[in-house]
Protein backbone atom coordinates (compact mmCIF):
# COMPACT_ATOMS: atom_id res chain seq x y z
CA UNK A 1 -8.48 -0.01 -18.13
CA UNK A 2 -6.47 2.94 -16.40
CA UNK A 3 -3.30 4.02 -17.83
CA UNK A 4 -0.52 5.07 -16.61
CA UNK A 5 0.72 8.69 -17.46
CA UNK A 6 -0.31 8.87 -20.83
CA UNK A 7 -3.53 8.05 -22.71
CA UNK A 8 -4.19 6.13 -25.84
CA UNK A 9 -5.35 8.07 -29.30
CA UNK A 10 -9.54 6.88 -28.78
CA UNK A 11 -10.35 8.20 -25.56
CA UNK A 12 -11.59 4.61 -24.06
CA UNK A 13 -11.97 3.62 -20.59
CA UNK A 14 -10.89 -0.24 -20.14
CA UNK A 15 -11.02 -2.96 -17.72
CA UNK A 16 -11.45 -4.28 -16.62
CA UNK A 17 -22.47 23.16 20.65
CA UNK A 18 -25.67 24.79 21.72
CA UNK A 19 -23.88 26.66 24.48
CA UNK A 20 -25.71 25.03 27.06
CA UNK A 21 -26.31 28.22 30.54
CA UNK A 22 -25.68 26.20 33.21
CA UNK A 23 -27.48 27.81 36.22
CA UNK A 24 -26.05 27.32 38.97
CA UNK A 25 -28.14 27.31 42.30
CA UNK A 26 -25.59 29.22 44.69
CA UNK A 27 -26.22 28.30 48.18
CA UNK A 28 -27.32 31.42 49.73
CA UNK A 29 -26.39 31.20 53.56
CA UNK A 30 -29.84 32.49 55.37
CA UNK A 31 -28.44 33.71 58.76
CA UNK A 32 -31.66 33.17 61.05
CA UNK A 33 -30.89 34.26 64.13
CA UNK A 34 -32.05 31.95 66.85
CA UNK A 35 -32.02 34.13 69.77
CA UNK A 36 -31.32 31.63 72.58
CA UNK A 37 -32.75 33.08 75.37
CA UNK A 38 -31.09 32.67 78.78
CA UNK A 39 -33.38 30.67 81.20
CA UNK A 40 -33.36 33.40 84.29
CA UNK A 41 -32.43 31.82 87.28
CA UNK A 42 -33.06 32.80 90.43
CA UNK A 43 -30.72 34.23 92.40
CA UNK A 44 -30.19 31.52 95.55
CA UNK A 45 -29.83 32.11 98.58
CA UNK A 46 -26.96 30.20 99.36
CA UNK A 47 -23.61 31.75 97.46
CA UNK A 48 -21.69 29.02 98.21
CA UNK A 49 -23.68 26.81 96.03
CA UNK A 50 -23.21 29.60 93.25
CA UNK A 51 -19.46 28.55 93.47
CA UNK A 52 -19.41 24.99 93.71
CA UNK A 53 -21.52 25.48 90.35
CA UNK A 54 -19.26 27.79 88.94
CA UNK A 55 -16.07 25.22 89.62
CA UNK A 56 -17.54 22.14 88.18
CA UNK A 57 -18.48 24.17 85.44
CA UNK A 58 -14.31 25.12 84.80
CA UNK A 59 -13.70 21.15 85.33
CA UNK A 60 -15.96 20.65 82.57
CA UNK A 61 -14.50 22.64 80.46
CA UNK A 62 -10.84 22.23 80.98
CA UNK A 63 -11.60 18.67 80.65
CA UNK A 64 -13.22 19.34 76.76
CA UNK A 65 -10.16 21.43 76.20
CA UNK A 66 -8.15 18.42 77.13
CA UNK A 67 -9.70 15.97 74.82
CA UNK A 68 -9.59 18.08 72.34
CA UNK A 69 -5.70 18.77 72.92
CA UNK A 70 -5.38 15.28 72.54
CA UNK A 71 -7.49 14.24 69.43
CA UNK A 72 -5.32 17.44 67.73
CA UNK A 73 -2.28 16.06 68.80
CA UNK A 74 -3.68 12.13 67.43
CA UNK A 75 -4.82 13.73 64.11
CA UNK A 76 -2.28 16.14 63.36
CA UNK A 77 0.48 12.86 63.96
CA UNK A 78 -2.07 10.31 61.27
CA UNK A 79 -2.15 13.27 59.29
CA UNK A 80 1.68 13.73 59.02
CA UNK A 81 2.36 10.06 58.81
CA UNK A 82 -0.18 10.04 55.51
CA UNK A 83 1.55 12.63 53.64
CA UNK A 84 4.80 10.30 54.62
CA UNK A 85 3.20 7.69 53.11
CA UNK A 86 2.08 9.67 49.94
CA UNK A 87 5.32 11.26 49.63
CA UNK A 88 7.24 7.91 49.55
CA UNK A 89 4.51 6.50 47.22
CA UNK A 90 5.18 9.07 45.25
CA UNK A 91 8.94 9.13 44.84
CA UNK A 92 8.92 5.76 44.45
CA UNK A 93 6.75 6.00 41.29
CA UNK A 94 9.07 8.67 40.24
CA UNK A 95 12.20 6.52 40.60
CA UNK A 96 10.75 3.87 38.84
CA UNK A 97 9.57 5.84 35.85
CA UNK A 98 13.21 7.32 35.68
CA UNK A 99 14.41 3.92 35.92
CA UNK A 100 12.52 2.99 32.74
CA UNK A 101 13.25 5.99 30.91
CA UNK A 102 16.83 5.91 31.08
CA UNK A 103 16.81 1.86 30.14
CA UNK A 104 18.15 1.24 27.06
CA UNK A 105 15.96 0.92 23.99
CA UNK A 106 16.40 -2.49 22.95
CA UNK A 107 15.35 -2.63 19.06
CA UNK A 108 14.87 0.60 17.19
CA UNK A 109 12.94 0.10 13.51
CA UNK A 110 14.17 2.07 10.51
CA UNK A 111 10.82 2.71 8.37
CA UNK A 112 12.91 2.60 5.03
CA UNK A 113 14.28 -0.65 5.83
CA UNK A 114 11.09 -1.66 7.11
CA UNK A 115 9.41 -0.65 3.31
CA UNK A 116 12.10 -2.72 1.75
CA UNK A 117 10.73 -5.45 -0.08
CA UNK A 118 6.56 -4.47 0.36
CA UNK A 119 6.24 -3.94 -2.87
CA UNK A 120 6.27 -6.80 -5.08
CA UNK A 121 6.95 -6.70 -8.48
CA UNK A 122 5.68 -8.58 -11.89
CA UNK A 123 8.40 -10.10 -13.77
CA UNK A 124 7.50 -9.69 -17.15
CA UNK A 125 10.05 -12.03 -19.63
CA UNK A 126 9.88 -10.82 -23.17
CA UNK A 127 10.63 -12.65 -25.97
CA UNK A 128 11.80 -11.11 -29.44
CA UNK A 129 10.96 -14.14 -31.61
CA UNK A 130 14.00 -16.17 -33.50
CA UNK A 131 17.34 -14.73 -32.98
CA UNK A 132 21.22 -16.02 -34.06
CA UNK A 133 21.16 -18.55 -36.98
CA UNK A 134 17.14 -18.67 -36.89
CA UNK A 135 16.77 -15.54 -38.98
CA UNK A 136 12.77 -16.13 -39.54
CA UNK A 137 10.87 -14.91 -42.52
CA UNK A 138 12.76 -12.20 -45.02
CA UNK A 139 10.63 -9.13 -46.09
CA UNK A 140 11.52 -9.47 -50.08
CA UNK A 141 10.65 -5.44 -50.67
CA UNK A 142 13.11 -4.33 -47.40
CA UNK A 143 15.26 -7.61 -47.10
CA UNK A 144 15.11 -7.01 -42.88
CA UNK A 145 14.44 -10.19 -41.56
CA UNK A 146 12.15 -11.40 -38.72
CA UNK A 147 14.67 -11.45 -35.92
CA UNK A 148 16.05 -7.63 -36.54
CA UNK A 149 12.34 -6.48 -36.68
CA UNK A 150 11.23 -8.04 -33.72
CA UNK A 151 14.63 -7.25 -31.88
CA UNK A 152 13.91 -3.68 -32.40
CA UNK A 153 10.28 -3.73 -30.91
CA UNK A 154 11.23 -5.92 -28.24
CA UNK A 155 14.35 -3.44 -26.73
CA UNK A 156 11.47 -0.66 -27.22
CA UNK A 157 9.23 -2.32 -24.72
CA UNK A 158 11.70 -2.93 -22.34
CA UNK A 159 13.22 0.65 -22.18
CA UNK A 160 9.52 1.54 -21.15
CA UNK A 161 8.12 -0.92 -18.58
CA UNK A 162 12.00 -0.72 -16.78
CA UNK A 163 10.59 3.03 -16.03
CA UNK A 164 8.17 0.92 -13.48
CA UNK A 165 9.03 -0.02 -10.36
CA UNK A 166 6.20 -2.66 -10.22
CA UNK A 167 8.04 -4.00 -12.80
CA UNK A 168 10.83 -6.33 -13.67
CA UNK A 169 11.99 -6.67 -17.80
CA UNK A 170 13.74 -10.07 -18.54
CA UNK A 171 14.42 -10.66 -21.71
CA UNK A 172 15.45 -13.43 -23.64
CA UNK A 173 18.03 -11.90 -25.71
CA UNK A 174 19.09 -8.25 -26.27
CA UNK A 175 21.66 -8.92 -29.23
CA UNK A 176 21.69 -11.85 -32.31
CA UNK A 177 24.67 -13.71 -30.47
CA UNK A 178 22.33 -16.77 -30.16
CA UNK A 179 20.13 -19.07 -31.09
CA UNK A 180 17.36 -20.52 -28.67
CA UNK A 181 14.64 -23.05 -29.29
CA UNK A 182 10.90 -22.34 -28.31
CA UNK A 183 11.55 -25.29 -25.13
CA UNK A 184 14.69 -23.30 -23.99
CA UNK A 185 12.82 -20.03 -24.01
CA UNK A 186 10.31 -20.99 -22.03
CA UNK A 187 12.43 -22.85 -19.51
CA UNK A 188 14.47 -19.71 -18.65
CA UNK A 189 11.54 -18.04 -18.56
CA UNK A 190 10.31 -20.07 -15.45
CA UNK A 191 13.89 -20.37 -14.30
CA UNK A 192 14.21 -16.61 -13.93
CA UNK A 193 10.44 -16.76 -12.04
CA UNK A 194 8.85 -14.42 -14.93
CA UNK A 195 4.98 -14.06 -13.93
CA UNK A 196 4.53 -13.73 -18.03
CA UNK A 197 5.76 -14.35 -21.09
CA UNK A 198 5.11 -11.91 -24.38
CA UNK A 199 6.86 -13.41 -27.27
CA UNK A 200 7.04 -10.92 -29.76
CA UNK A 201 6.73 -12.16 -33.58
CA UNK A 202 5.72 -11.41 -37.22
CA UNK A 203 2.71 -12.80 -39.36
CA UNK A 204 2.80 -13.93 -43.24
CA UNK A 205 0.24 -14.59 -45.98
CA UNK A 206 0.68 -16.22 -49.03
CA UNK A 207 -2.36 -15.12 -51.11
CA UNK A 208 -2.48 -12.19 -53.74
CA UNK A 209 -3.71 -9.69 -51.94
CA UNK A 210 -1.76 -8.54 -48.75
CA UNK A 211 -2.81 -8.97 -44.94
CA UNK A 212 -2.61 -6.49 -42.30
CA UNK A 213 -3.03 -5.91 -38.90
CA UNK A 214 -1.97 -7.37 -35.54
CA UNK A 215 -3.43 -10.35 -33.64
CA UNK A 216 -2.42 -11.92 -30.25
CA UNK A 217 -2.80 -15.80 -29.25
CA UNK A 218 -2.61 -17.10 -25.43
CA UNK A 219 -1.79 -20.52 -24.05
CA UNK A 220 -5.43 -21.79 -22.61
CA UNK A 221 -5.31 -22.47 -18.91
CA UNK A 222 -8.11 -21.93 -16.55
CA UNK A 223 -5.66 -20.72 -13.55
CA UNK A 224 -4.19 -17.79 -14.58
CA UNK A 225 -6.91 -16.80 -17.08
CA UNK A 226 -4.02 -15.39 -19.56
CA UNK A 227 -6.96 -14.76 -22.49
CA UNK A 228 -7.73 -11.47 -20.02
CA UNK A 229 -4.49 -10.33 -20.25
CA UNK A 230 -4.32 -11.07 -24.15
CA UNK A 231 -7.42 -9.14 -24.78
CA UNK A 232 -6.54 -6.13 -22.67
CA UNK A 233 -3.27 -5.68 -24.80
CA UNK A 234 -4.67 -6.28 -27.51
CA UNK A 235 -7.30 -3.45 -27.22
CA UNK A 236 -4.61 -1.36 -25.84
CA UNK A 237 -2.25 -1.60 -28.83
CA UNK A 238 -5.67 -0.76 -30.88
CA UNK A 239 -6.43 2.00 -29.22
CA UNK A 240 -2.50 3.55 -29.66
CA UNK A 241 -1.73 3.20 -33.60
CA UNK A 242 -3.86 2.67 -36.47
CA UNK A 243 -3.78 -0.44 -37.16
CA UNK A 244 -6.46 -3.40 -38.19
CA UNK A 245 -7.34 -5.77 -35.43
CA UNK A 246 -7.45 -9.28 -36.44
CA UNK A 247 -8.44 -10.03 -32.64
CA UNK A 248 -7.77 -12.69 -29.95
CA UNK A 249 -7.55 -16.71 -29.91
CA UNK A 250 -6.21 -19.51 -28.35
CA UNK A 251 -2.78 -20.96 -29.58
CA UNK A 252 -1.21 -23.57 -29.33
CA UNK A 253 2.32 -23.25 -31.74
CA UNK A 254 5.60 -22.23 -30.67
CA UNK A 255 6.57 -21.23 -27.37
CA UNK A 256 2.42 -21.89 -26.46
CA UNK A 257 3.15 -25.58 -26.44
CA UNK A 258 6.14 -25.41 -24.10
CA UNK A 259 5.68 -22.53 -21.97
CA UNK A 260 4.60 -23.98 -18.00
CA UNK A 261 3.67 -20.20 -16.96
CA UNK A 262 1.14 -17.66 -18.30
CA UNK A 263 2.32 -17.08 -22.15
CA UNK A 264 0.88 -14.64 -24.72
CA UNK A 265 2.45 -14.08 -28.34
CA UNK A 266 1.79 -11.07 -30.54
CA UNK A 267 1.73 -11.08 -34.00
CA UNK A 268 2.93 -7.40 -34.50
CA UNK A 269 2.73 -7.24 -38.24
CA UNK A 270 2.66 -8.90 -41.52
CA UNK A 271 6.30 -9.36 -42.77
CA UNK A 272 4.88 -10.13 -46.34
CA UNK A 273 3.58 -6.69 -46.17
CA UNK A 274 5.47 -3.64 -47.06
CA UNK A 275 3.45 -1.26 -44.86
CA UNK A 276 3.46 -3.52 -42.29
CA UNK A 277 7.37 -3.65 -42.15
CA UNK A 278 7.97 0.40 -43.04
CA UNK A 279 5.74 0.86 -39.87
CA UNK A 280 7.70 -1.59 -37.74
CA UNK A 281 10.89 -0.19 -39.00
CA UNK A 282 9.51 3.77 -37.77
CA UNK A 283 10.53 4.92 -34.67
CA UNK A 284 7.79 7.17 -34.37
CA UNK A 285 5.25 4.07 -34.75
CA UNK A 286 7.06 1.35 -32.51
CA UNK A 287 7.28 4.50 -29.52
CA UNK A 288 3.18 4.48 -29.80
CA UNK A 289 2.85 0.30 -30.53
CA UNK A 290 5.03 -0.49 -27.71
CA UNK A 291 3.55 2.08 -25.46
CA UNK A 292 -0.09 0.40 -26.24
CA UNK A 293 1.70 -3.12 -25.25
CA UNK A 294 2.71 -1.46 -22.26
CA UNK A 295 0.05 0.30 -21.21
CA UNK A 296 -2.06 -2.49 -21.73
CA UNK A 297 0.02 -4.85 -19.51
CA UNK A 298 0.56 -2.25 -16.53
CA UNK A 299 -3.86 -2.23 -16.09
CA UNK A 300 -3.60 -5.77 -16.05
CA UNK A 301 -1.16 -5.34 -13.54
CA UNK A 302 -3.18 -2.74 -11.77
CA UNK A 303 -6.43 -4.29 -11.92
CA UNK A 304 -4.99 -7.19 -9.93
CA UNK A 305 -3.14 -5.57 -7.21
C-alpha cells in the first residue's frame, strides 16, 4: 500500500566514434608527353598541289567551326529554356507554399481544455450512521449519542479526501436535520453515482467486561471484490492509532442488505466503552483514525488506476 503524503505510525508497506581517416586517393594528373612526331613529307614538286592542299584544308576547318557555331547556338538555347522551366517550377512551388501558409487555420486545440475531464474521479459517499430522530445507542458514562459521534468522524474524513482531486466526498448528511432509513441511504448513494459507500458506525457489548477495538464488514459480491478494499482500510486504520483489531467479515445488516454498489461499514468503536468514546470524542485521535481511513482508501484507489 503507498500512501499519500504522510505515513502511518508502523512503518508497513501495503498492497496490494572511432574517428574513422578517410584516405583519400587524389587523382594525380601524370602529364606523359606523347610527342607526336610530324610525318616529314616531301617537298613536291608541283606547288600548286601544295595549295589546293592547303585550301581544302581551311574548308575543313571553317566547316568544324561552323558546326560547332551551331551546336553552341542549339545548346546554349535548350540550356536557357531549362533554367525557364526550373525557374517557373520553382516559383510555382513557392506560390503554392505561400498559398498554404497564409490559409487560415481552421481548428486550433487549447491543451487545458483538451485535459479537461481526463482525469476521472472516485466518488466516495460516506455515511455517518443514524442521524435526526434515530439517535442510536447512548454512551451512559458521556451521554453523546451514536449519531453526534459518528457525525464528528464522518465531517473529519471528508475535510481530508476533498484535499484530492481523484476524489469526490458525498455525504449523506452533514447536520442532524434528518432522518434516513438504511434503503434511502443507499439509494442516493447510487443516485448520486458514488463508486463506494463507507457507512460509518459504533459497536456495543453487553457482557461484564468491556470490548474494544474496531472491525469493518463488506457486502459480498464477486464483481467489485469490496472485501479488498475492506481489508486495506482496515490495516490502514491499524497501522495509524493504537487500537485492537477485531478484523474483517462479511455482513449482511443495515445498509449491507440494501446497498446495489460496493458498500463497506466500519465499526469505529465500542460506544459501551468509555475509552472507546473519550478517543472518538479527541481531536487529536479522529485527525490520525480518519487519516488511516483515508489513506487506506486513496491505495485502493491507486492500486487500481
Amino acid at each position: 500500500m503507498s500512501y499519500r503524503n504522510n505515513k502511518g505510525k508502523n512503518n508497513v508497506t501495503y498492497l496490494n566514434k572511432k574517428k574513422t581517416n578517410r584516405s583519400y586517393s587524389s587523382r594525380k594528373t601524370t602529364s606523359n608527353k606523347v610527342v607526336n612526331k610530324r610525318s616529314t613529307t616531301k617537298k613536291s614538286k608541283y606547288s600548286s598541289n601544295k595549295r589546293s592542299n592547303k585550301g581544302k584544308v581551311n574548308i575543313k576547318k571553317l566547316s568544324v567551326l561552323a558546326l560547332g557555331i551551331v551546336l553552341l547556338g542549339f545548346g546554349t538555347l535548350k540550356a536557357t529554356s531549362g533554367v525557364s522551366n526550373i525557374v517557373k517550377s520553382i516559383s510555382t512551388k513557392i506560390i503554392k507554399t505561400s498559398d498554404a501558409e497564409v490559409k487560415p487555420v481552421q481548428k486550433q486545440f487549447d491543451l487545458s481544455t483538451e485535459n479537461e475531464g481526463v482525469m476521472s474521479k472516485f466518488n466516495v459517499y460516506i455515511d455517518p450512521g443514524r442521524g435526526g430522530e434515530d439517535n442510536g445507542m447512548e454512551s451512559e458514562e458521556t451521554g453523546k449519542y451514536e449519531k453526534e459521534i459518528t457525525l464528528g468522524i464522518g465531517k473529519k474524513l471528508a475535510s481530508k479526501l476533498s484535499n484530492y482531486d481523484d476524489v469526490n466526498v458525498i455525504m449523506s448528511r452533514t447536520d442532524d436535520s434528518k432522518t434516513m432509513s438504511f434503503k434511502e441511504r443507499a439509494e442516493d448513494a447510487k443516485k448520486q453515482k458514488a463508486d463506494l459507500i463507507i457507512s460509518l458506525q459504533l459497536n456495543a457489548h453487553s457482557g461484564d467486561a468491556p470490548a474494544t477495538g474496531i472491525e469493518t464488514y463488506y457486502k459480498e459480491d464477486e464483481l467489485y471484490h469490496t472485501g479488498d478494499i475492506a481489508r486495506v482500510i482496515q490495516d490502514s486504520i491499524t497501522s495509524y492509532v493504537e487500537v485492537k483489531d477485531r478484523g474483517v467479515g462479511i455482513g449482511k445488516f443495515g445498509i449491507l442488505n440494501e446497498a446495489t454498489i460496493p458498500a463497506i461499514i466500519i465499526k469505529c468503536g465500542f460506544i459501551t466503552n468509555p475509552e472507546d468514546v473519550k478517543k472518538l470524542t479527541d481531536d487529536n485521535y479522529l485527525n490520525e483514525f480518519t487519516e488511516g481511513i483515508a489513506q487506506g482508501l486513496l491505495s485502493y484507489i491507486d492500486s487500481n488506476k
